[in-house]
Protein backbone atom coordinates (compact mmCIF):
# COMPACT_ATOMS: atom_id res chain seq x y z
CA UNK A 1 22.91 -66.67 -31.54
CA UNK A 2 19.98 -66.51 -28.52
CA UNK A 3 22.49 -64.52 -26.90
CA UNK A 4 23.39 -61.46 -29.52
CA UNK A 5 19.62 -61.74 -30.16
CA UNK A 6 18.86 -60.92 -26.06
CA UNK A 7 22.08 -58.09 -26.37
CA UNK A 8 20.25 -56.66 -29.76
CA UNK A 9 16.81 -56.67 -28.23
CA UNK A 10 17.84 -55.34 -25.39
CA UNK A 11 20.09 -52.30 -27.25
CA UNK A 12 16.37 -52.15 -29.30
CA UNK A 13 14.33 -51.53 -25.98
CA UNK A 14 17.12 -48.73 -24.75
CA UNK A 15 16.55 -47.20 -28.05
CA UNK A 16 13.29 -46.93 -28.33
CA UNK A 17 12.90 -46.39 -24.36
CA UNK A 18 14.69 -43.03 -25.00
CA UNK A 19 13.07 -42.24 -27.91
CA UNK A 20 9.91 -42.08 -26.06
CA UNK A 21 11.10 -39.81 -23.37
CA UNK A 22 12.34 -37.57 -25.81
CA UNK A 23 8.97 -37.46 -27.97
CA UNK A 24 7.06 -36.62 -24.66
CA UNK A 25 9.81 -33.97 -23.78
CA UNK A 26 8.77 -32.37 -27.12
CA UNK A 27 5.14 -33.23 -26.36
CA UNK A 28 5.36 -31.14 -23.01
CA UNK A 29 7.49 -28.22 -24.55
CA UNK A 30 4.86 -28.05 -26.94
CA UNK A 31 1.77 -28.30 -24.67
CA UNK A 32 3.92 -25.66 -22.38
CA UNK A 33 4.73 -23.42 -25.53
CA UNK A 34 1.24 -23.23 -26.51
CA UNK A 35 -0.23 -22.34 -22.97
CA UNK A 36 1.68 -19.92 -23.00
CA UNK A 37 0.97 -18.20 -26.27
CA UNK A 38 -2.82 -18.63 -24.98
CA UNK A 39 -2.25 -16.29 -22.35
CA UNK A 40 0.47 -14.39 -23.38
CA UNK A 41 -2.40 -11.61 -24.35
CA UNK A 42 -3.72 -11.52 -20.61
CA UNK A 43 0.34 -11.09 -19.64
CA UNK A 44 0.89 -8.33 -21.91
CA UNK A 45 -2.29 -6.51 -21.07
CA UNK A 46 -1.53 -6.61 -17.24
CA UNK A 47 2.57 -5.90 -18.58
CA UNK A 48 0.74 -2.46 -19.97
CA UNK A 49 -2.14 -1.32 -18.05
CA UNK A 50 -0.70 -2.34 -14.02
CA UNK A 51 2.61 -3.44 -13.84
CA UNK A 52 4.53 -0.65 -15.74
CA UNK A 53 2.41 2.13 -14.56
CA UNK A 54 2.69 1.32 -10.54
CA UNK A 55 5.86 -0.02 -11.09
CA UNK A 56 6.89 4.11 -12.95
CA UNK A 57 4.69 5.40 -10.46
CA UNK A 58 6.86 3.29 -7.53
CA UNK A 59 10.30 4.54 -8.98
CA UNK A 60 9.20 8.58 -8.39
CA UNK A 61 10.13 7.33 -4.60
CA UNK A 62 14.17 7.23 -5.13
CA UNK A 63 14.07 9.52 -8.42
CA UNK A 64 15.61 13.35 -7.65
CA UNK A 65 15.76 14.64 -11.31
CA UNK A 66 14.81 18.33 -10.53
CA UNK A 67 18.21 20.35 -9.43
CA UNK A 68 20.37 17.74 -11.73
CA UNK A 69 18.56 18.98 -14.97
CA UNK A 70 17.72 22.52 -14.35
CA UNK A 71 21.25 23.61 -12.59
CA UNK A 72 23.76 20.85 -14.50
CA UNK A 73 27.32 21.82 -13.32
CA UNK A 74 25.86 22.82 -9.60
CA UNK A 75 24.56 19.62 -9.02
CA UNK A 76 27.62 17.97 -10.20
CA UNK A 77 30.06 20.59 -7.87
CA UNK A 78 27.92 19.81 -4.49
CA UNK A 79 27.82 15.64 -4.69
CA UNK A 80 31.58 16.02 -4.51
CA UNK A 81 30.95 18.38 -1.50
CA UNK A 82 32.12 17.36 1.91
CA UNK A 83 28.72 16.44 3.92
CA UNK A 84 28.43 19.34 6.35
CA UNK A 85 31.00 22.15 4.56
CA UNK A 86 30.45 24.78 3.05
CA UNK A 87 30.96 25.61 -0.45
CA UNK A 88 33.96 27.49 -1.40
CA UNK A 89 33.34 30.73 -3.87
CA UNK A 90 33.80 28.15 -6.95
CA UNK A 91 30.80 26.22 -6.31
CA UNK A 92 29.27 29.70 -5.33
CA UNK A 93 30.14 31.08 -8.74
CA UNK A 94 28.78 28.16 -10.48
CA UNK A 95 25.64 27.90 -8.69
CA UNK A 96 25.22 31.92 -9.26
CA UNK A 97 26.18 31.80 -12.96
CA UNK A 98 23.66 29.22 -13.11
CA UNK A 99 20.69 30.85 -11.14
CA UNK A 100 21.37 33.86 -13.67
CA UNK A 101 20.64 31.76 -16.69
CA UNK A 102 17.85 30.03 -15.66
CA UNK A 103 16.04 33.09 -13.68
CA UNK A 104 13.85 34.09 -16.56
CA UNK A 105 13.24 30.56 -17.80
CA UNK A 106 10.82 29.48 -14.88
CA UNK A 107 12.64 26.32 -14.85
CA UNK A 108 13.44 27.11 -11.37
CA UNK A 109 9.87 26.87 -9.69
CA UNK A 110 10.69 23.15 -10.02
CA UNK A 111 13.69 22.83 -8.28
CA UNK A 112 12.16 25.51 -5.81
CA UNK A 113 9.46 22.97 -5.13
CA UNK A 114 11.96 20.12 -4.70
CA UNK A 115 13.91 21.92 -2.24
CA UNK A 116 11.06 23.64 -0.39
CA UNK A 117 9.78 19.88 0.58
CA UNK A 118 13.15 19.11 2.63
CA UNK A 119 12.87 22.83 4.16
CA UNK A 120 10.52 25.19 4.64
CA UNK A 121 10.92 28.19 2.77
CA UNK A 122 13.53 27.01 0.62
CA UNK A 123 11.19 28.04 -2.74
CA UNK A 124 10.97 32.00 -1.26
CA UNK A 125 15.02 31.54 -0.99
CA UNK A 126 15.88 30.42 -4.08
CA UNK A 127 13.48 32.73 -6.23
CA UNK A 128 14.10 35.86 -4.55
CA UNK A 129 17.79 35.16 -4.24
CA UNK A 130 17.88 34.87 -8.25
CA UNK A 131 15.77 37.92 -8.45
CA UNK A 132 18.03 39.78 -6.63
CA UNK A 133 21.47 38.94 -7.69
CA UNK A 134 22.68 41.89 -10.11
CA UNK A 135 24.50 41.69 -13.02
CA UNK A 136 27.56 40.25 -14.66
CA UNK A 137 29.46 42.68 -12.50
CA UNK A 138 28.42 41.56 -8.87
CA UNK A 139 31.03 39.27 -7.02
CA UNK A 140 30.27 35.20 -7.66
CA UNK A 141 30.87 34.50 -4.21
CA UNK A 142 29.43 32.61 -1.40
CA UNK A 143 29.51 36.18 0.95
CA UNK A 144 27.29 37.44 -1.94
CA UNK A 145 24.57 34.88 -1.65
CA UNK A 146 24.75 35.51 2.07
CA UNK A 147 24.28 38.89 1.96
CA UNK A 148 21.20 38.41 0.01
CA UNK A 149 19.70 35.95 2.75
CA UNK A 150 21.65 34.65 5.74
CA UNK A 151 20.73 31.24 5.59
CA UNK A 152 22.95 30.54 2.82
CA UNK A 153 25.54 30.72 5.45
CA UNK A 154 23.94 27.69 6.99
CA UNK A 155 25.04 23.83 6.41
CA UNK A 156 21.14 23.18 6.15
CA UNK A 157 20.77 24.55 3.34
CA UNK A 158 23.73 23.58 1.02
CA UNK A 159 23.30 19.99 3.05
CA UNK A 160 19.61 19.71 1.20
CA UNK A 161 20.53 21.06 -2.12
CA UNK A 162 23.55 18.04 -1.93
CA UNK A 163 20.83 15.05 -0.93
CA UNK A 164 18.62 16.58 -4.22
CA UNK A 165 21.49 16.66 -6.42
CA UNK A 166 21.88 13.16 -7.39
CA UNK A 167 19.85 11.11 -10.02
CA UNK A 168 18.35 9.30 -7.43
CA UNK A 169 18.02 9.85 -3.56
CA UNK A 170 16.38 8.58 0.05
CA UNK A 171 14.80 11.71 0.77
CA UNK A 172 11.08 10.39 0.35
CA UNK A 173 11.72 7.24 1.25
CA UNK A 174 13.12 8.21 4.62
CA UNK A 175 10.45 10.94 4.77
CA UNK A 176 7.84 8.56 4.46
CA UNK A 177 9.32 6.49 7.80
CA UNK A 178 9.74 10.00 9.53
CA UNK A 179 13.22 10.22 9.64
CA UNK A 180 15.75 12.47 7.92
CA UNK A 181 19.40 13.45 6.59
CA UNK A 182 20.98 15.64 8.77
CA UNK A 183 23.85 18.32 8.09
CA UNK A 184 26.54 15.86 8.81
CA UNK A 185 24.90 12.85 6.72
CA UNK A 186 23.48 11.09 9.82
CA UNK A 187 20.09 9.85 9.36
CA UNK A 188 17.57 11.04 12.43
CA UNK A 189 14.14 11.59 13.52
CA UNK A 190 12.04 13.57 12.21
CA UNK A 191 11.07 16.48 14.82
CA UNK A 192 8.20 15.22 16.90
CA UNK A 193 5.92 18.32 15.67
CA UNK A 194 6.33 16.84 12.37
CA UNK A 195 6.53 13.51 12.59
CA UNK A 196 3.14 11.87 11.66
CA UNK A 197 3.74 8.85 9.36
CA UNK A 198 4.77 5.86 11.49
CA UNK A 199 1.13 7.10 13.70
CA UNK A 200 -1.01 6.93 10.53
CA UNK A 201 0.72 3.54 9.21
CA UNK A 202 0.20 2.11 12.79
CA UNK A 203 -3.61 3.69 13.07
CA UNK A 204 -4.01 2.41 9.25
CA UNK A 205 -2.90 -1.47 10.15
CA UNK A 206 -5.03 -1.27 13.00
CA UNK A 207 -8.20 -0.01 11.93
CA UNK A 208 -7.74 -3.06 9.33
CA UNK A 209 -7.21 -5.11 11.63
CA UNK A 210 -10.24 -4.29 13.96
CA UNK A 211 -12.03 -4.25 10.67
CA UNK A 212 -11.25 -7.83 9.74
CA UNK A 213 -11.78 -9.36 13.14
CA UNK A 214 -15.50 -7.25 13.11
CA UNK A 215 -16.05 -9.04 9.93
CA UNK A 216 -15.22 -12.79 10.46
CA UNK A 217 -17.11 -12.71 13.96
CA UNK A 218 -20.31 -11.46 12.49
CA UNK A 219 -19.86 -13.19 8.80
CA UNK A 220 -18.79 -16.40 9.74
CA UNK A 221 -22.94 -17.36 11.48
CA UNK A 222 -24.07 -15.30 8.22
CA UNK A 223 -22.20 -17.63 6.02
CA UNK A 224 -22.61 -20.72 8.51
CA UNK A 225 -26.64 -20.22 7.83
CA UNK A 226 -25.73 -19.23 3.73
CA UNK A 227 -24.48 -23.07 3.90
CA UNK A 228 -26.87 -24.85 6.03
CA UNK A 229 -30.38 -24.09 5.29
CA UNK A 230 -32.37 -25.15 2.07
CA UNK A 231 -31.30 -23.99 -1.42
CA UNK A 232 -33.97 -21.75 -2.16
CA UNK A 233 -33.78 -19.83 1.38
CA UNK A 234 -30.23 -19.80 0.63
CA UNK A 235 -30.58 -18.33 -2.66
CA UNK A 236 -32.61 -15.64 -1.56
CA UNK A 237 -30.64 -14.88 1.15
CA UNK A 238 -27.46 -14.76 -1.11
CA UNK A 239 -29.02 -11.63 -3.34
CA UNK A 240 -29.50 -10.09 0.18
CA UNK A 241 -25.90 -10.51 0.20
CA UNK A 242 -24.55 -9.37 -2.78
CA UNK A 243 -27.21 -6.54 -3.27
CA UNK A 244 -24.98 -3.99 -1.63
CA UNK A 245 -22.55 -4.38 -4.70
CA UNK A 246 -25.12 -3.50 -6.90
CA UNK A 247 -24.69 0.35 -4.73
CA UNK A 248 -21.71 2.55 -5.25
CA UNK A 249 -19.60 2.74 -1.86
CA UNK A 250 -20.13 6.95 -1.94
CA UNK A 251 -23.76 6.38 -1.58
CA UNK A 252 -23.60 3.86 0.73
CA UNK A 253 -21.40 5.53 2.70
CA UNK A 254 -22.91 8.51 2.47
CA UNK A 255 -26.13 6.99 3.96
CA UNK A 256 -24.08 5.94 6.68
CA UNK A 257 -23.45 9.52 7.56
CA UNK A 258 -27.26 9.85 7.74
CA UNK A 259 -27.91 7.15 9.84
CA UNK A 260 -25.05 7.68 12.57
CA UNK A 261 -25.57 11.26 12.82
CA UNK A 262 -26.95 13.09 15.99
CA UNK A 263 -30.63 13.32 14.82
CA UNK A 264 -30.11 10.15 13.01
CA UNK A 265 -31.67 6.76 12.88
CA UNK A 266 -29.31 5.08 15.20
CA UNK A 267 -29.73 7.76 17.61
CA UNK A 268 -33.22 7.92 17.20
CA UNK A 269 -34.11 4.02 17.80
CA UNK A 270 -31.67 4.14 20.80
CA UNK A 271 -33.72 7.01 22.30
CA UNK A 272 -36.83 5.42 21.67
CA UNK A 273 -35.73 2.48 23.30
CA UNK A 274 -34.27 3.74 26.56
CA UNK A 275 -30.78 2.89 25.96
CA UNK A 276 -29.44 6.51 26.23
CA UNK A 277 -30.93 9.34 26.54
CA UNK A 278 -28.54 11.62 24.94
CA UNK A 279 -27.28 11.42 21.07
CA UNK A 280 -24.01 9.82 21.13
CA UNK A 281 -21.23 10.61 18.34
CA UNK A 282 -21.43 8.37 15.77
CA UNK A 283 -19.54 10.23 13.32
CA UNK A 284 -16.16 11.79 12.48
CA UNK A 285 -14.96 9.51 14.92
CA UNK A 286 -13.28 6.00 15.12
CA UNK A 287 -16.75 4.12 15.81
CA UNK A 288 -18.24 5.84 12.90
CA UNK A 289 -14.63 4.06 10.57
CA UNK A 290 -15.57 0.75 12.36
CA UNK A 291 -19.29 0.47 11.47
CA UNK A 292 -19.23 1.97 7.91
CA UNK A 293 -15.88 -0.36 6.80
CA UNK A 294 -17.17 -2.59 8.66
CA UNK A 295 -20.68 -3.08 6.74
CA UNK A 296 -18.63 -2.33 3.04
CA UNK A 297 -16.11 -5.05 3.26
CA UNK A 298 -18.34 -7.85 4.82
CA UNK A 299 -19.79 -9.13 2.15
CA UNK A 300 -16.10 -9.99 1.05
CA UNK A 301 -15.77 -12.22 4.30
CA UNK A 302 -19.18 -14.02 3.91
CA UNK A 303 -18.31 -15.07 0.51
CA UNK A 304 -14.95 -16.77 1.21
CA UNK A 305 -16.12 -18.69 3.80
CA UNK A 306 -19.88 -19.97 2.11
CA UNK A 307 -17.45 -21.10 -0.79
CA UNK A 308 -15.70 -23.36 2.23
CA UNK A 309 -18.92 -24.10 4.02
CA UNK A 310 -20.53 -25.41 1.36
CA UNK A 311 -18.55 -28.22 0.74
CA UNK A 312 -17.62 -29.08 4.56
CA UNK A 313 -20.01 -32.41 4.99
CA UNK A 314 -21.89 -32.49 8.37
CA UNK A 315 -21.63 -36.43 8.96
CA UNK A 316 -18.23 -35.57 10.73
CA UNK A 317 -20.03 -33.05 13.35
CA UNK A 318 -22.76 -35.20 13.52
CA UNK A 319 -20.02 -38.51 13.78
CA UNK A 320 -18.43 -36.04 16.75
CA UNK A 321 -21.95 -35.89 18.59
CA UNK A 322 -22.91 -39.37 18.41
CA UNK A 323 -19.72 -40.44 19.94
CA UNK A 324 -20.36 -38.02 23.07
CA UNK A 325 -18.37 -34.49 21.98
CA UNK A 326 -20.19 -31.75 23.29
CA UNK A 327 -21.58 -29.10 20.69
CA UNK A 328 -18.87 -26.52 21.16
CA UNK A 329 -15.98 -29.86 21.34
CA UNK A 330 -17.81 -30.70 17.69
CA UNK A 331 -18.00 -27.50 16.37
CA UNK A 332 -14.09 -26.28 17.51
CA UNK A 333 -12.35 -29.61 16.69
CA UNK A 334 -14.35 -31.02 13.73
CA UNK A 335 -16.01 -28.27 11.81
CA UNK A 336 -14.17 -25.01 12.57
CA UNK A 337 -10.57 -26.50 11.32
CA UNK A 338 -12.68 -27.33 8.11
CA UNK A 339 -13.49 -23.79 7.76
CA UNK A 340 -9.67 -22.43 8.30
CA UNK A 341 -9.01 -21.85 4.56
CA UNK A 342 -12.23 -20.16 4.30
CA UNK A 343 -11.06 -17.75 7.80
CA UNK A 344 -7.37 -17.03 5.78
CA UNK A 345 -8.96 -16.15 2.59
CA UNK A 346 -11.67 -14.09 4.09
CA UNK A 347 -9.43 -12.55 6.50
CA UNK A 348 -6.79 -11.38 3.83
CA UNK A 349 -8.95 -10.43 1.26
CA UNK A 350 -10.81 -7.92 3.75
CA UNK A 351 -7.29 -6.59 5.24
CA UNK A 352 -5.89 -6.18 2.23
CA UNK A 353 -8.73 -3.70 0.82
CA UNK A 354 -9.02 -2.14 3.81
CA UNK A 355 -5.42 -1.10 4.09
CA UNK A 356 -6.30 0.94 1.03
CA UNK A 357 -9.71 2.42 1.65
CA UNK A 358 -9.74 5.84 1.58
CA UNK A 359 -13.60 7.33 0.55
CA UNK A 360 -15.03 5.75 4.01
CA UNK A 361 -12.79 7.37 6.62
CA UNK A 362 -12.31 10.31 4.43
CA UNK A 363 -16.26 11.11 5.16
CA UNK A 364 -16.99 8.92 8.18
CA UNK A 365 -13.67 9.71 10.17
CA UNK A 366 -12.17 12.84 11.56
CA UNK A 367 -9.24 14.17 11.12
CA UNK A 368 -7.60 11.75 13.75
CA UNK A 369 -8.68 8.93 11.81
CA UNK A 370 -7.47 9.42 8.40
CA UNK A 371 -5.71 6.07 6.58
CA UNK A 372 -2.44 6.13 4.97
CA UNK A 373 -4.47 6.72 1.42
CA UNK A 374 -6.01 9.57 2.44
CA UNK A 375 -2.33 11.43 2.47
CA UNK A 376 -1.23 9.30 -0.83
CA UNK A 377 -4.07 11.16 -2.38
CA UNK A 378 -3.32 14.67 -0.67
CA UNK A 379 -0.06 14.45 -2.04
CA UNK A 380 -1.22 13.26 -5.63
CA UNK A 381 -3.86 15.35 -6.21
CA UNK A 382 -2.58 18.79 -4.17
CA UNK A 383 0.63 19.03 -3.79
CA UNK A 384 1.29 17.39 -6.77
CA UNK A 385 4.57 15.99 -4.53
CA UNK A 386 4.22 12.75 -6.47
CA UNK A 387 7.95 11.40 -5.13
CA UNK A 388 6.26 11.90 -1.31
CA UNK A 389 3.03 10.18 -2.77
CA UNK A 390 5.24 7.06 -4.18
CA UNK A 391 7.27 6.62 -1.37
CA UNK A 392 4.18 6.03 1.24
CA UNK A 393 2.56 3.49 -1.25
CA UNK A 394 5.97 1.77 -1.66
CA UNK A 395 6.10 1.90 2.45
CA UNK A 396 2.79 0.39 2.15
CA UNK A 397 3.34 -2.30 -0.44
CA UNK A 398 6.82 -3.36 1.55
CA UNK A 399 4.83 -3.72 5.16
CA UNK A 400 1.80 -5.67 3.37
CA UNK A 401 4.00 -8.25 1.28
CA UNK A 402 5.61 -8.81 4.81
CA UNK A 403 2.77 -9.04 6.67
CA UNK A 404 0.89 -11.37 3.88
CA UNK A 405 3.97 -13.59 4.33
CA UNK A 406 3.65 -13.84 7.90
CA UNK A 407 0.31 -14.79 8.03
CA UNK A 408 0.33 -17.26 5.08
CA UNK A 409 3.21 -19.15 7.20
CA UNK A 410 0.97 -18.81 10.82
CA UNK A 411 -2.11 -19.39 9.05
CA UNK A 412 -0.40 -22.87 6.84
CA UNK A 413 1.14 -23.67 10.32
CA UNK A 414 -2.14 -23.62 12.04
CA UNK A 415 -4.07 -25.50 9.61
CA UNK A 416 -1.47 -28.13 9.50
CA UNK A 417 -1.21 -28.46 13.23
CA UNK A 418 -5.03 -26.98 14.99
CA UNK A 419 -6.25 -29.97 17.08
């Protein structure tokens, strides 16, 4: 009897052992369930207002609607076009019969503008070719359309209408990295005259780069005395800080431009003082970018690293010192790798915003020193070529999430292993 009384106790305990795990299962799913519902609100707000509209805006890169919905039964004769032929005098007379329809419309002024992107002159071509074809009795051949402009003889210009006449294409995408489709299919450079992308995505990368580095070297004292000195200097010296936010980055910009100007300030107090004797240029220059980014986004690296400061204690340092480390040996292998997640946060925060400044160099800069955004803008705002305007900001977002993941795995790396 003991013993079917130890086998039934023990059957008991399995029982109600797995009963328990399965009540705290539920338990979890519940708490999980609820947490979510709490901030389902937040998720469906950023769903609506940021995700879907970049992520629309992001698609205009590899979407080529134009030529497929204003000139159907073209589109669909030239993507089964051999790359580099030319049409025969069925395509012609579909792409004619076409043209004739749609002439009066005005539908055509957007596939003029889609074309005219990939060449030059393509929008004069195609309107003036459907102004000029006659009526139902001229011949709806290819020698017609040549005879109304020779470069419809060329594999240029039946090559481009083929790359627009899908649903989706690489044309901005490729664009954007300065290369191009040529007659044959072959992807190549973009001619050197016109090539200027890969320049301002290297000159964007590193004026954020010399940006950043400008801002830890002079924020990290600025927070290093933030953290150190008593509470109510500190305080006071915090709202010094954090006043510039309080000032709209046009103005303070703008006052830039007064200060580094010829017959500025700067000038001025470095005449007075004997340093030069003649006005340097200050502005619509590189050095002009540097100081006025510089003094926007440093605020953004003092207050990543204060947060970091002020919980590093200094009985390590001072632990360092009394056992016979030199100041610099206290400060570079106690205190500094302390400060590291501070540096990474600072660091990418200010890269990261000043990858996509555009007011500042737009009216500090010249016209050598223009950031990716300012041509994201040209092309939103005045051109209106919003696929060309897409396809640099997806550029940009691909080369950032890259770089972001390099650094976090240097900058973890480094943490782990800085002696």
């Amino acid at each position: 009897m003991s013993i079917s009384a130890s086998i039934g106790a023990g059957r008991l305990g399995v029982i109600g052992s797995d009963a328990l795990k399965a009540g705290l299962r539920r338990t979890e799913r519940t708490q999980k369930l609820h947490a979510l519902l709490l901030v389902a609100p937040l998720l469906l707000f950023l769903a609506l207002n940021f995700v879907l509209p970049i992520g629309s805006m992001l698609l205009r890169s590899i979407q080529d609607p134009e030529l497929s919905a204003v000139l159907p039964r073209t589109a669909a004769s030239l993507r089964n076009l051999e790359g580099g032929a030319l049409p025969d005098d069925r395509i012609a007379a579909v792409f004619i019969t076409e043209l004739k329809q749609t002439r009066e419309t005005g539908a055509l002024s957007a596939v003029a503008n889609r074309l005219n992107y990939d060449i030059n002159g393509f929008r004069t071509l195609l309107l003036r070719t459907a102004r000029q074809l006659g009526d139902e009795t001229t011949p709806a051949t290819l020698d017609t359309l040549i005879k109304i402009d020779a470069r419809w003889g060329e594999r240029e210009t039946w090559t481009a209408m083929k790359h627009a006449s899908g649903a989706v294409t690489s044309f901005y995408l490729l664009a954007a990295l300065d290369r191009r489709l040529t007659a044959d299919g072959a992807i190549a450079r973009t001619p050197a005259q016109q090539a200027i992308f890969v320049d301002v995505f290297k000159r964007t990368f590193e004026v954020s780069a010399v940006v950043t580095l400008f801002c830890l070297v002079l924020a990290y004292p600025v927070a290093y005395l933030l953290a150190t000195v008593p509470a109510r200097i500190g305080n006071l010296l915090m709202i010094l800080v954090l006043l510039p936010f309080w000032t709209s980055v046009l103005v303070r910009t703008t006052a830039w431009m007064v200060l580094l100007q010829r017959e500025g300030i700067v000038n001025g107090i470095l005449r007075r003082a004997g340093v030069i004797s003649d006005p340097l240029q200050l502005i619509h220059n590189r050095t002009g970018v540097y100081i006025a980014m510089t003094y926007v986004l440093l605020p953004f690296m003092v207050l990543p690293l204060y947060g970091v400061m002020k919980g590093v204690s200094p009985l390590p340092v001072r632990a360092a010192l009394s056992l016979g480390a030199s100041p610099f040996a206290a400060f570079r292998r106690v205190y500094l790798p302390q400060t590291l997640p501070g540096i990474s946060a600072g660091c990418l925060l200010v890269f990261i915003l000043a990858i996509g400044y555009y007011i500042t160099p737009a009216l500090v800069g010249g016209a050598d020193d223009q950031l990716i955004s300012y041509f994201i803008a040209f092309y939103t705002n005045q051109t209106l070529n919003w696929g060309m305007a897409a396809a640099l900001g997806l550029v940009l977002l691909a080369v950032t999430l890259i770089l972001f993941g390099v650094y976090t795995k240097l900058a973890g790396t480094s943490s782990l292993k800085w002696r």
